[in-house]
Protein backbone atom coordinates (compact mmCIF):
# COMPACT_ATOMS: atom_id res chain seq x y z
CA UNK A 1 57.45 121.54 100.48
CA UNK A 2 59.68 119.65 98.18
CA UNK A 3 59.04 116.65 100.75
CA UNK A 4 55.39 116.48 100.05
CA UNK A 5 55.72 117.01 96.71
CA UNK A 6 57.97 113.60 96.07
CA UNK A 7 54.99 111.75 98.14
CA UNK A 8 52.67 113.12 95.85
CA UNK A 9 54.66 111.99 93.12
CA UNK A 10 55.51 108.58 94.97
CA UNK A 11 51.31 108.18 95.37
CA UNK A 12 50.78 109.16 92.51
CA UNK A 13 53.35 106.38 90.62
CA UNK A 14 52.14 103.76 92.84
CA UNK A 15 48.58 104.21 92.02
CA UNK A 16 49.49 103.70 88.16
CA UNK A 17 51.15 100.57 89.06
CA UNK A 18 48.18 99.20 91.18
CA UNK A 19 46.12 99.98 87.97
CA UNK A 20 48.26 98.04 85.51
CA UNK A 21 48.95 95.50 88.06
CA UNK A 22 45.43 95.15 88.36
CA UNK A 23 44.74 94.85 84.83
CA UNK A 24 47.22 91.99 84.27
CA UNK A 25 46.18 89.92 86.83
CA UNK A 26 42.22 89.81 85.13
CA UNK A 27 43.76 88.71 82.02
CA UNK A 28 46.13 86.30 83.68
CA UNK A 29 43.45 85.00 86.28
CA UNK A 30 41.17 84.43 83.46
CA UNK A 31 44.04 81.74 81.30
CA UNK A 32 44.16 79.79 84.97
CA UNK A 33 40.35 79.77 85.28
CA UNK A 34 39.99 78.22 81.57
CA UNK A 35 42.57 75.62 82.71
CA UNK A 36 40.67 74.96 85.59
CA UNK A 37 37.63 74.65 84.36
CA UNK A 38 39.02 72.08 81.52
CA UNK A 39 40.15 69.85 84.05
CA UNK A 40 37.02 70.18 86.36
CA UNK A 41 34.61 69.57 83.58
CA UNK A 42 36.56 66.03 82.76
CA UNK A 43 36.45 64.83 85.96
CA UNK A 44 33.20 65.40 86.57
CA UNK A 45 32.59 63.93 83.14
CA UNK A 46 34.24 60.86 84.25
CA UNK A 47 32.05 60.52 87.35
CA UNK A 48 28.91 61.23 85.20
CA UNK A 49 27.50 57.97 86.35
CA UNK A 50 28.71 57.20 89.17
CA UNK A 51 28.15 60.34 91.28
CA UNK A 52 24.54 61.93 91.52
CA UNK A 53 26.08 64.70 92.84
CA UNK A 54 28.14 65.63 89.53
CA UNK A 55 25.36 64.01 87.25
CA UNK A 56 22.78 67.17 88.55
CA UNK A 57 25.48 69.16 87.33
CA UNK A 58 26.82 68.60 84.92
CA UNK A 59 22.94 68.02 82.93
CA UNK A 60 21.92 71.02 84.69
CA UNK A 61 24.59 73.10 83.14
CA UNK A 62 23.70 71.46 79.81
CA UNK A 63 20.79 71.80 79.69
CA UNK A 64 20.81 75.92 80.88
CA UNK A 65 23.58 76.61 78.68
CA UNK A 66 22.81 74.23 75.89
CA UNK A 67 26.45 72.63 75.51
CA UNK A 68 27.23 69.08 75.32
CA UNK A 69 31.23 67.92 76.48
CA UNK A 70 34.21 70.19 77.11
CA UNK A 71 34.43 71.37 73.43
CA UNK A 72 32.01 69.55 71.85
CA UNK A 73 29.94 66.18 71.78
CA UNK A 74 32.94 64.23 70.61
CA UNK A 75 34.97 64.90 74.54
CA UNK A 76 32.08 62.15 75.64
CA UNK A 77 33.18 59.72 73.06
CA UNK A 78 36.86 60.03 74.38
CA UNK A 79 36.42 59.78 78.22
CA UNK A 80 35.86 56.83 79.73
CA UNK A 81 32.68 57.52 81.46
CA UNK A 82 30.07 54.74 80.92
CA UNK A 83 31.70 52.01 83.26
CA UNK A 84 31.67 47.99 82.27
CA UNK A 85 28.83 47.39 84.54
CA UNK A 86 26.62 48.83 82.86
CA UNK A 87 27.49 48.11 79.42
CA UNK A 88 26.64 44.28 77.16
CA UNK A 89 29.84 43.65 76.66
CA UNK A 90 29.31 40.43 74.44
CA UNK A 91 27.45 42.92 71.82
CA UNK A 92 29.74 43.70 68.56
CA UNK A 93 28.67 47.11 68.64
CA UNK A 94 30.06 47.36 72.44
CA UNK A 95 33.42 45.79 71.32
CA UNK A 96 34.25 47.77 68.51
CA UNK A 97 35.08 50.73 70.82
CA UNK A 98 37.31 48.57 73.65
CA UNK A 99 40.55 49.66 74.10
CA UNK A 100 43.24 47.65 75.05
CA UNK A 101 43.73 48.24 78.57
CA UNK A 102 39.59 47.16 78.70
CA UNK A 103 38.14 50.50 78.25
CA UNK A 104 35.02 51.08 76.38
CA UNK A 105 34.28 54.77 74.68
CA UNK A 106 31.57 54.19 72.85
CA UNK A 107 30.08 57.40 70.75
CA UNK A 108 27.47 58.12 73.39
CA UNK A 109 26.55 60.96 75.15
CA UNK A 110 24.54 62.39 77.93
CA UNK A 111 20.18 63.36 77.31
CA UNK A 112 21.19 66.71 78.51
CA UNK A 113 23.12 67.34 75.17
CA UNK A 114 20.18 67.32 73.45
CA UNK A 115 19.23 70.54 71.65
CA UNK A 116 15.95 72.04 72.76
CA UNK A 117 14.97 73.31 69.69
CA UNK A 118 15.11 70.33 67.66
CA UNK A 119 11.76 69.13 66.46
CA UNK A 120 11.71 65.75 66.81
CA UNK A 121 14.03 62.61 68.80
CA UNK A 122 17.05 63.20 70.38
CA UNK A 123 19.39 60.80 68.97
CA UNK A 124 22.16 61.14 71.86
CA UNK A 125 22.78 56.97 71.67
CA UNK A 126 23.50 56.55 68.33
CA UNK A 127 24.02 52.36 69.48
CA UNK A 128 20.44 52.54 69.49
CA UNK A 129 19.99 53.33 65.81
CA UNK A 130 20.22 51.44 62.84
CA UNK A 131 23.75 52.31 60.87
CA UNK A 132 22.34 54.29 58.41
CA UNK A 133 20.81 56.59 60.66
CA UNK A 134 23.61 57.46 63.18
CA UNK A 135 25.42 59.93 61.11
CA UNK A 136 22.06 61.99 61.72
CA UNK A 137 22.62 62.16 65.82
CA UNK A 138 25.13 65.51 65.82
CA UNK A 139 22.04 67.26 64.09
CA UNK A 140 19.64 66.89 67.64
CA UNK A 141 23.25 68.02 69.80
CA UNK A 142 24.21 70.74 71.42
CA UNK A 143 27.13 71.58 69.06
CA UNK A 144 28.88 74.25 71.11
CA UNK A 145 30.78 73.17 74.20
CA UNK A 146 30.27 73.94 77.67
CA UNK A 147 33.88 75.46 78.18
CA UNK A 148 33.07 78.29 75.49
CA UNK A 149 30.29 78.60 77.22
CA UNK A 150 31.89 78.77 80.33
CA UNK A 151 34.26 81.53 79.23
CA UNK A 152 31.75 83.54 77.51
CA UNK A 153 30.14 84.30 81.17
CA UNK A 154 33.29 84.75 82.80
CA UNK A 155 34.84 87.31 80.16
CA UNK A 156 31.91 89.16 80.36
CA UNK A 157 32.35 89.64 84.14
CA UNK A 158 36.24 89.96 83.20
CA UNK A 159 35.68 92.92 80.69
CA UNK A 160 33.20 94.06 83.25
CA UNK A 161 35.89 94.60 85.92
CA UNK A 162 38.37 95.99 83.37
CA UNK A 163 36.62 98.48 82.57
CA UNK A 164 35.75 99.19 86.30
CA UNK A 165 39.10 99.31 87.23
CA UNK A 166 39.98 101.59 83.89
CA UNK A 167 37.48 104.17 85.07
CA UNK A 168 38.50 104.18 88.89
CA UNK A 169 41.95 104.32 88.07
CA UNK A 170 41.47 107.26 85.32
CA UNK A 171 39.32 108.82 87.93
CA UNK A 172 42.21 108.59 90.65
CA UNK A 173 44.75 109.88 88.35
CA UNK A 174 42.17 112.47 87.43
CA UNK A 175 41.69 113.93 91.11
CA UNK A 176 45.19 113.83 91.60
CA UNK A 177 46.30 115.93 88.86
CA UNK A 178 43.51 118.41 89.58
CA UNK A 179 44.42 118.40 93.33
CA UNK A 180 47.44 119.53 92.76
CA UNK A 181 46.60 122.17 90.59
CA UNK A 182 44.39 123.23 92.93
CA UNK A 183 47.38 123.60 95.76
CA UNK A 184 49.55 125.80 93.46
CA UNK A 185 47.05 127.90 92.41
CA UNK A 186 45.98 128.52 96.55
CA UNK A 187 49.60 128.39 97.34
CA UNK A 188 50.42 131.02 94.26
CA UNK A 189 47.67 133.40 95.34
CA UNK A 190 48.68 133.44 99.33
CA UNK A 191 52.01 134.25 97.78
CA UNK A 192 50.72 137.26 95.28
CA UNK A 193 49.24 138.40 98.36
CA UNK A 194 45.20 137.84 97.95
CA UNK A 195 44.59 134.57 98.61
CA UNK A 196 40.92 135.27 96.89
CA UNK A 197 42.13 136.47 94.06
CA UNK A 198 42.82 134.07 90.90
CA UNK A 199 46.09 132.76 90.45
CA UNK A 200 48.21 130.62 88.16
CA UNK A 201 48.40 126.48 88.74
CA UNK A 202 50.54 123.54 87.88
CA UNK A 203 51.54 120.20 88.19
CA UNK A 204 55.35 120.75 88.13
CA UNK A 205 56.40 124.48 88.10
CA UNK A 206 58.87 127.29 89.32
CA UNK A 207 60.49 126.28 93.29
CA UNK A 208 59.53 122.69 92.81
CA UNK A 209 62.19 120.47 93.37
CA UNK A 210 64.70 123.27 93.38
CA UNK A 211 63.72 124.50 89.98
CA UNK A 212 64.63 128.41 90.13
CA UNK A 213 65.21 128.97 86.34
CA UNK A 214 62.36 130.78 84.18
CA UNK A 215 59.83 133.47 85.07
CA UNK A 216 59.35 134.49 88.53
CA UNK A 217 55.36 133.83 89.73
CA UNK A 218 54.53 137.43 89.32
CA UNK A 219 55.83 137.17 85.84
CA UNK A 220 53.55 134.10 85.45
CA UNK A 221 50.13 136.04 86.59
CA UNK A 222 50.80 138.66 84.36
CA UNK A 223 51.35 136.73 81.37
CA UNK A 224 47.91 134.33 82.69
CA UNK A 225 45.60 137.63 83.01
CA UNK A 226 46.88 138.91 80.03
CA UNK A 227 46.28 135.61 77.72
């Protein structure tokens, strides 16, 4: 008896650590995926123009979930993503933003940035614009970045299946506990001599592991009916 009552014990342990093992790997998983993500979004970023494949994309997911860069507009700006080719690279405008190692970043950014909601041009090539207009272009952005955006879908899924894996494990521990007070009480009755009759149950109680102090179990059903 005492031998099935450690396993229960032993299941019953390792089923709380499977929960809270559980539960620390979402939150865990969730830090690598935002890492991941980072770096996936710039290097598709970089590739912007030179891969269709990662130009669907990356607009597509702008567009849907109306986000511009990895953070915000201004990630465009810093990656090198427009290419020399396709660039006037004797313009003054075009050489203010080449770097040294022949780089240009200038402050341009993708159509799909553009905010759906704005009534009137998208400004998202501010080159394009007289100076005293180009401080206007982060008004007809997106201003929120796709990464928050990102994360905002995942963590609901994430809370999603925390809370799923609360209720299963609550519910485990729940039929447990009530299992075995349902064998004590059947086992208590058979031993009272009417297994029909009602009978006191516990988790841990008198004979388990060896405990002998206490009242005996007829002592116990007395003081049960009489309560």
């Amino acid at each position: 008896m005492n031998l099935r009552l450690f396993l229960w014990t032993l299941i019953g342990l390792f089923v709380v650590l499977v929960g809270c093992f559980m539960a620390s790997i979402c939150f865990s998983t969730a830090d690598l995926l935002t890492v991941q993500l980072r770096q996936t979004l710039h290097e598709g970023m970089k590739r912007y123009f030179t891969d269709v494949s990662w130009k669907r994309k990356i607009d597509s997911m702008q567009i849907n979930m109306q986000c511009c860069g990895i953070d915000s507009s201004d990630d465009w700006h810093k990656t090198y993503w427009l290419q020399r080719e396709f660039l006037m690279l004797d313009s003054p405008d075009i050489l203010r933003y080449a770097k040294v190692d022949g780089r240009v970043t200038p402050p341009v950014v993708p159509w799909s940035c553009c905010r759906i909601n704005v009534k009137g041009p998208c400004y998202h090539d501010p080159l394009q614009l007289p100076n005293s207009e180009q401080n206007s272009t982060y008004d007809s952005l997106n201003p929120r970045g796709c990464l928050v955006a990102i994360k905002s879908v995942l963590n609901g899924t994430l809370y999603s299946t925390v809370v799923l894996i609360a209720f299963l494990f609550v519910l485990q521990i729940s039929l447990s506990v009530l299992s075995r007070f349902d064998f004590t009480a059947a086992r208590n009755a058979v031993a009272l001599g009417d297994r029909w009759a009602a009978s006191p149950g516990w988790l841990y109680g008198r004979l388990d592991f060896g405990l002998a102090s206490g009242p005996n179990l007829c002592q116990i059903d007395r003081i049960t009916k009489a309560s």
